[in-house]
PDB file of N, CA and C in Angstrom:
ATOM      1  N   UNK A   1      -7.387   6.428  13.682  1.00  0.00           N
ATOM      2  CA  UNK A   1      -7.133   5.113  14.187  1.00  0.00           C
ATOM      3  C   UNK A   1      -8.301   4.188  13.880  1.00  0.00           C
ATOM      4  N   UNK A   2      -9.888   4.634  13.824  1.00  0.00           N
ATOM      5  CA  UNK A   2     -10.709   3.979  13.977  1.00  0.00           C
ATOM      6  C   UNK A   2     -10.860   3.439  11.934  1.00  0.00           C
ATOM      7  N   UNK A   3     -10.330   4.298  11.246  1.00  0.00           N
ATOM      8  CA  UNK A   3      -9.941   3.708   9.723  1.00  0.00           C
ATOM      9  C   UNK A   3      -8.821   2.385   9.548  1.00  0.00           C
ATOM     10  N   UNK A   4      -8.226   3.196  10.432  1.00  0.00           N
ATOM     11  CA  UNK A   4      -7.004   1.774  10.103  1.00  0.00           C
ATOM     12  C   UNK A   4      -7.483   0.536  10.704  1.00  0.00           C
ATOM     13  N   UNK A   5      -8.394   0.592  11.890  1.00  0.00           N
ATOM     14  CA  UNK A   5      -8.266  -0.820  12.199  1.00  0.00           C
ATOM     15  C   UNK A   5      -9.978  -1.648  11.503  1.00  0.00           C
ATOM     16  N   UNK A   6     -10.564  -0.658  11.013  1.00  0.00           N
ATOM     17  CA  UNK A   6     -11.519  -1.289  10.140  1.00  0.00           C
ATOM     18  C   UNK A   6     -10.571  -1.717   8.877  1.00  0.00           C
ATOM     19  N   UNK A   7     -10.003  -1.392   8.327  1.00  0.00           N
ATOM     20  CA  UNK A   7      -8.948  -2.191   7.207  1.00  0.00           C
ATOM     21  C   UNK A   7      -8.236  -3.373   7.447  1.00  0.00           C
ATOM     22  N   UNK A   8      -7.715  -3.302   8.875  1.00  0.00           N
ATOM     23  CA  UNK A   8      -6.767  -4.155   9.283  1.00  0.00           C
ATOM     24  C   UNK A   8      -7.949  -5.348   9.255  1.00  0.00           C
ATOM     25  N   UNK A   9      -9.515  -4.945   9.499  1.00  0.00           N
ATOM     26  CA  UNK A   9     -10.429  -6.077  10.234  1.00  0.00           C
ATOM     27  C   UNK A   9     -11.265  -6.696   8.823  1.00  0.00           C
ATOM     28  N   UNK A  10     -11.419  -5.949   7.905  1.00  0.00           N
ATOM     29  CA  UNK A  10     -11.492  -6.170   6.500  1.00  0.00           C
ATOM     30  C   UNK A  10     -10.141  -7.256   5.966  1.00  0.00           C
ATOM     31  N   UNK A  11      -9.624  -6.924   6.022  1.00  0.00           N
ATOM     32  CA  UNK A  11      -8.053  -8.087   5.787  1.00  0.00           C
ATOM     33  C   UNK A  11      -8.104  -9.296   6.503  1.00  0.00           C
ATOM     34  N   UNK A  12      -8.622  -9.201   7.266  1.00  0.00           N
ATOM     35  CA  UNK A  12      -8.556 -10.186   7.913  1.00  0.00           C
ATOM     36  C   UNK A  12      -9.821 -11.198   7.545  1.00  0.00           C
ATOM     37  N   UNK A  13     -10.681 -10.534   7.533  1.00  0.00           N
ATOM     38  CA  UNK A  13     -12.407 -11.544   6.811  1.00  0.00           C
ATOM     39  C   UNK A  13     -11.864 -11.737   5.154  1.00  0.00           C
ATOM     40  N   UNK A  14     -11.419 -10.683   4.443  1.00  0.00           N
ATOM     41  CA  UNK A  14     -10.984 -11.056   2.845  1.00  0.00           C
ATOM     42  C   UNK A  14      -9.746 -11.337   2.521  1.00  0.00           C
ATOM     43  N   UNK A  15      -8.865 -11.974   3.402  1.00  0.00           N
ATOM     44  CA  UNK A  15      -7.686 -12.410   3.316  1.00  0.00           C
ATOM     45  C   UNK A  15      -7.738 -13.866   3.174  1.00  0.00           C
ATOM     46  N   UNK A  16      -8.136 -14.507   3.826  1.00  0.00           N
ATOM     47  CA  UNK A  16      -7.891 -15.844   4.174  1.00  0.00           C
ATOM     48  C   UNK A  16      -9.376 -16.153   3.103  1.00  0.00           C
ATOM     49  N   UNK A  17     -10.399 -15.613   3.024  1.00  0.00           N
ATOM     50  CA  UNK A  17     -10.893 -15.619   1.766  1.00  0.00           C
ATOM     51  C   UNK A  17     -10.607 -16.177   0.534  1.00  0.00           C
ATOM     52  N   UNK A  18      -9.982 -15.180   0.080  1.00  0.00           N
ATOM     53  CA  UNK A  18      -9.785 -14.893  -1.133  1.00  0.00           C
ATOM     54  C   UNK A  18      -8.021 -15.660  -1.280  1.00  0.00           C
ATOM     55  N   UNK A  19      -7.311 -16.184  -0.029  1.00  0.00           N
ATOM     56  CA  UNK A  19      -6.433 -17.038  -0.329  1.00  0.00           C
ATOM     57  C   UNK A  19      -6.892 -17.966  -0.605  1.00  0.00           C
ATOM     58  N   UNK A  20      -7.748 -19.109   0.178  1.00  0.00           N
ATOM     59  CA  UNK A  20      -8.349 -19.908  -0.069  1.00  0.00           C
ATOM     60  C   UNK A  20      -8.487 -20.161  -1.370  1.00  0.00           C
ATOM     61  N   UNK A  21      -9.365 -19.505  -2.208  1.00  0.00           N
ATOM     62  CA  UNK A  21     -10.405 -19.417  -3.405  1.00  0.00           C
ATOM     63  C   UNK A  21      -8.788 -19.146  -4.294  1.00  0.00           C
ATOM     64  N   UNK A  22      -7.906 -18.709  -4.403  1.00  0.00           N
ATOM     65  CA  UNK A  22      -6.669 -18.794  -5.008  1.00  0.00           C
ATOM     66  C   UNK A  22      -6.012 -19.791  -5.001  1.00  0.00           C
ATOM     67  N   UNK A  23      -5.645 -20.523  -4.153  1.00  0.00           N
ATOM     68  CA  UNK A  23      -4.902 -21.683  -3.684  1.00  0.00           C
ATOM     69  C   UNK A  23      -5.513 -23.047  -4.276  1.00  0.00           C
ATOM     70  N   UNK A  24      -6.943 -22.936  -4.399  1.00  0.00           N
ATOM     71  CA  UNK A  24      -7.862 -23.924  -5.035  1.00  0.00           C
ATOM     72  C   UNK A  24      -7.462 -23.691  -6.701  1.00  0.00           C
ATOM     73  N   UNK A  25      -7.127 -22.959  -7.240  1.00  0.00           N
ATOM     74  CA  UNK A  25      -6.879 -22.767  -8.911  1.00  0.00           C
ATOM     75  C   UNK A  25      -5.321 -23.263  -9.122  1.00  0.00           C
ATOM     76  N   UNK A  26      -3.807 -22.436  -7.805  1.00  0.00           N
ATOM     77  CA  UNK A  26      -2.682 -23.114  -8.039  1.00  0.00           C
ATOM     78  C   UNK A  26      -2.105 -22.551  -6.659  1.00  0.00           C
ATOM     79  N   UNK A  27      -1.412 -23.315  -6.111  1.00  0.00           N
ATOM     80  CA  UNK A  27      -0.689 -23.390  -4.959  1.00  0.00           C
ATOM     81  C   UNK A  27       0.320 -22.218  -5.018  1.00  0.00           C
ATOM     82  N   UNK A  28       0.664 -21.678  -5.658  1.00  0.00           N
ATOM     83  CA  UNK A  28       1.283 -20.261  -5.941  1.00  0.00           C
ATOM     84  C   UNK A  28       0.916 -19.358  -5.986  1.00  0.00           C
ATOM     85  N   UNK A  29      -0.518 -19.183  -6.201  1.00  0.00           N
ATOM     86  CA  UNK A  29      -0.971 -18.126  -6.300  1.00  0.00           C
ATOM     87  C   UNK A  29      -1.313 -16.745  -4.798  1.00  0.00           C
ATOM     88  N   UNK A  30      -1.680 -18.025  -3.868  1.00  0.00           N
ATOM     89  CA  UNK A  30      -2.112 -16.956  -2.643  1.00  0.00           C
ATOM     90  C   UNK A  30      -0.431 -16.145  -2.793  1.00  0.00           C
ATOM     91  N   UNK A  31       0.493 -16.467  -2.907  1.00  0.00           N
ATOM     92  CA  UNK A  31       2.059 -15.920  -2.070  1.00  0.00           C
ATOM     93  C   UNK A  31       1.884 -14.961  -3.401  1.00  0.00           C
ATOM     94  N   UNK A  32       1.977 -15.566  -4.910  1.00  0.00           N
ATOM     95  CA  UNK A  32       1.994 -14.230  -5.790  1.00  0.00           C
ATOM     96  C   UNK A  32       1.043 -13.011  -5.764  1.00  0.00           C
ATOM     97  N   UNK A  33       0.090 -13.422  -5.402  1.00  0.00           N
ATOM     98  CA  UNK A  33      -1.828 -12.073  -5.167  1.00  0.00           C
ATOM     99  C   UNK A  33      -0.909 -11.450  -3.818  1.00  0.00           C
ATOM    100  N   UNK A  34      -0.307 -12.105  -2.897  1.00  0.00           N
ATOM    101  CA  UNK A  34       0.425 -11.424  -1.639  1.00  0.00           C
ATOM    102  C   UNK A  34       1.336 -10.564  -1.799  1.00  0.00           C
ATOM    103  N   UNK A  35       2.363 -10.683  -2.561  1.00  0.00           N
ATOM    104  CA  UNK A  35       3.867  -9.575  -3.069  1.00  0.00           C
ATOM    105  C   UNK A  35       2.881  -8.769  -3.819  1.00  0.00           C
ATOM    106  N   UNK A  36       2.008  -9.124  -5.092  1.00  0.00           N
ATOM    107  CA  UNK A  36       1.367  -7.924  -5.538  1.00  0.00           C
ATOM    108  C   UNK A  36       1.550  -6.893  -5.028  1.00  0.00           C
ATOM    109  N   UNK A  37       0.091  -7.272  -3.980  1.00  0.00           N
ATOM    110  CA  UNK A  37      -0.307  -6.737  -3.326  1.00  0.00           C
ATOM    111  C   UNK A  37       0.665  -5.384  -2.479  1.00  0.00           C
ATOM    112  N   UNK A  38       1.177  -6.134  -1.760  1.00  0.00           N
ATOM    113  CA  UNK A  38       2.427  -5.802  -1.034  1.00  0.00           C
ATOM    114  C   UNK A  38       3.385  -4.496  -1.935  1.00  0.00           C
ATOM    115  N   UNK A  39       3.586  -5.014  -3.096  1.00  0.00           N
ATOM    116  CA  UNK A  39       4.291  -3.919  -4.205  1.00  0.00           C
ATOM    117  C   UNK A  39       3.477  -2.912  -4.489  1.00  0.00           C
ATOM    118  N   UNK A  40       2.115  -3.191  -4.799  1.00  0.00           N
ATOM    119  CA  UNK A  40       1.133  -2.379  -5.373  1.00  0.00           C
ATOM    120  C   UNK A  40       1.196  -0.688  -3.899  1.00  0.00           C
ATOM    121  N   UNK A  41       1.201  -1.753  -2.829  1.00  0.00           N
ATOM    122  CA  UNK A  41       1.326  -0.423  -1.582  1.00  0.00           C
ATOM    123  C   UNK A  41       2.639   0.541  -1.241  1.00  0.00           C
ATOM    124  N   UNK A  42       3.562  -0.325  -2.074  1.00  0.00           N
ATOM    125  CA  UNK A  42       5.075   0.095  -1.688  1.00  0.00           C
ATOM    126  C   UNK A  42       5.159   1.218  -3.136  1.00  0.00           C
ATOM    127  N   UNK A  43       4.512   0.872  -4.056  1.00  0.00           N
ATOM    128  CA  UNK A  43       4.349   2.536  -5.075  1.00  0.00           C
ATOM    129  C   UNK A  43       3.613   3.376  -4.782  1.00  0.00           C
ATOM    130  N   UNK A  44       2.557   3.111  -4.185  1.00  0.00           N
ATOM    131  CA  UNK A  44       1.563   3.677  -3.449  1.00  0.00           C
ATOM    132  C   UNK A  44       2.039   5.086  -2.241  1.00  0.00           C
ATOM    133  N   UNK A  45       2.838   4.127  -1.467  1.00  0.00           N
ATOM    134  CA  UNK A  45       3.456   4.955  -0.689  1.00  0.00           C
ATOM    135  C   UNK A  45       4.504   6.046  -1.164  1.00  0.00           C
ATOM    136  N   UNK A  46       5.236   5.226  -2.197  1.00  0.00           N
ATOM    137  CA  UNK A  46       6.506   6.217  -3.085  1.00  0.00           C
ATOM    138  C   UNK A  46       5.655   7.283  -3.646  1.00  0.00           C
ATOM    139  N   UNK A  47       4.900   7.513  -4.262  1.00  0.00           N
ATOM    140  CA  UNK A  47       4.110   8.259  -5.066  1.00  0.00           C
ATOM    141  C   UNK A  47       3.815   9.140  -3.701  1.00  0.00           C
ATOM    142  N   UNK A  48       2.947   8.611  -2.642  1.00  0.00           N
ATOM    143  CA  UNK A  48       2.601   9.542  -1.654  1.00  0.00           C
ATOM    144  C   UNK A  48       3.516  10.604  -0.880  1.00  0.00           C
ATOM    145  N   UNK A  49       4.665   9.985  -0.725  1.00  0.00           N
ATOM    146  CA  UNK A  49       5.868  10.571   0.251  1.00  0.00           C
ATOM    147  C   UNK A  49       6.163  11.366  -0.532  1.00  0.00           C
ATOM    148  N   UNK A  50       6.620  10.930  -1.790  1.00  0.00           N
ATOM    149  CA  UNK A  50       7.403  12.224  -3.033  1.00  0.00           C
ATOM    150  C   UNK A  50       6.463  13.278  -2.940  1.00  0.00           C
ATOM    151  N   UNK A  51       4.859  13.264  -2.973  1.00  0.00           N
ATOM    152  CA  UNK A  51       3.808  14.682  -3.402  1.00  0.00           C
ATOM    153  C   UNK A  51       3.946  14.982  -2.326  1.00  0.00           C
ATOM    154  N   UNK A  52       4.048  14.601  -1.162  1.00  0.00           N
ATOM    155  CA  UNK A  52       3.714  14.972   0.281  1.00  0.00           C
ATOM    156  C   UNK A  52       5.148  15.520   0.849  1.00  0.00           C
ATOM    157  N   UNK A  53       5.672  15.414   0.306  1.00  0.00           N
ATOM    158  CA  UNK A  53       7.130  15.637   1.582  1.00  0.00           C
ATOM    159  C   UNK A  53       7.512  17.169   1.722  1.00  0.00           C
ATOM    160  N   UNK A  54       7.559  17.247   2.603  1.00  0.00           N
ATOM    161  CA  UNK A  54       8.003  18.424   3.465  1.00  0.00           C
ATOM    162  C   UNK A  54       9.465  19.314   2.847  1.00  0.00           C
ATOM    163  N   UNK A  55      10.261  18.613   2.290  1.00  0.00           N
ATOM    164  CA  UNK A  55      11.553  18.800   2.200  1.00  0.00           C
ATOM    165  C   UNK A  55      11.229  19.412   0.449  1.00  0.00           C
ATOM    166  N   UNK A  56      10.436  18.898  -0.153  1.00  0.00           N
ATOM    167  CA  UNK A  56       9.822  19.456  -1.333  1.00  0.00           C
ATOM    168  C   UNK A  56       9.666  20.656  -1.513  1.00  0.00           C
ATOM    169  N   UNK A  57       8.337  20.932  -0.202  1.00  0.00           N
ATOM    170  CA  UNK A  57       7.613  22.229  -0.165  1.00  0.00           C
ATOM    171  C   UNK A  57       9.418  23.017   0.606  1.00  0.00           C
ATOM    172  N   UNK A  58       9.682  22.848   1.057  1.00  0.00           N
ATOM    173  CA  UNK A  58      11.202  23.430   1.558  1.00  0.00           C
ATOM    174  C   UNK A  58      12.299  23.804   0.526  1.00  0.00           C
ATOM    175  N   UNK A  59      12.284  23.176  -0.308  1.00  0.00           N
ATOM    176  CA  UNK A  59      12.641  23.534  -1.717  1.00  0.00           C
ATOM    177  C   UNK A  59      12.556  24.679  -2.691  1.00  0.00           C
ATOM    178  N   UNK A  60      11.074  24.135  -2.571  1.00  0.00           N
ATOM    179  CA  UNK A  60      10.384  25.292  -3.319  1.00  0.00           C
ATOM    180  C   UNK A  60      10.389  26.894  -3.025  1.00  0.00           C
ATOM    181  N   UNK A  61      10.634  27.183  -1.917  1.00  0.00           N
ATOM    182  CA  UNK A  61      10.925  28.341  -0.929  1.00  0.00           C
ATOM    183  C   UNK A  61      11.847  28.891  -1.215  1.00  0.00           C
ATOM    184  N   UNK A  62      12.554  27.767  -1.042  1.00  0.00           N
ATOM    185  CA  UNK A  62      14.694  28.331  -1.046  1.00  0.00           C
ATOM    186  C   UNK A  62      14.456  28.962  -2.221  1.00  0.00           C
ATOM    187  N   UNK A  63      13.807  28.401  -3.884  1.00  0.00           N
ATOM    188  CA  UNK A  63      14.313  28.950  -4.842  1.00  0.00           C
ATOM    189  C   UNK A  63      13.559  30.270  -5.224  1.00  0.00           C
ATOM    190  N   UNK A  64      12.119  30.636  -4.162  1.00  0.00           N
ATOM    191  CA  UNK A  64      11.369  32.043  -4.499  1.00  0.00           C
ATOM    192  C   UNK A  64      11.844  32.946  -4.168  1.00  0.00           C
ATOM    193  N   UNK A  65      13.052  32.893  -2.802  1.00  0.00           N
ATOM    194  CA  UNK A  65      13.828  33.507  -1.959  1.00  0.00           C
ATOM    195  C   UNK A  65      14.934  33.990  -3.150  1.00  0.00           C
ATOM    196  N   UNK A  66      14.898  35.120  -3.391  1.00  0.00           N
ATOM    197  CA  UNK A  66      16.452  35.849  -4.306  1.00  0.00           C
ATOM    198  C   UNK A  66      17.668  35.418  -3.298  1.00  0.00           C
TER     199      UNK A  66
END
């Protein structure tokens, strides 16, 4: 818990940051650096769940089992 909310508190000091400093080059940009972002975590997670999942390693069993 004490990781996640140092991230959450990091986001919050380099968020509004680094929108800022985006928004000054084109008014589109903070919302596009945002979905990136946003996508970049949503493969992130796909990649994680698929190596990690339970139902995998459950798989793998059924087929060592004759």
């Amino acid at each position: 818990m004490g990781l996640c909310n140092s991230f959450v508190s990091l986001g919050r000091v380099v968020g509004p940051i680094w929108a800022g400093f985006v928004f000054d080059l084109n008014f589109d940009y903070p919302y596009l650096s945002g979905a990136a972002i946003l996508f970049i975590g949503f493969l992130v997670s796909l990649v994680w769940v698929k190596v990690g999942s339970p139902t995998t390693a459950a798989m793998q069993v059924r087929r060592d089992i004759p």
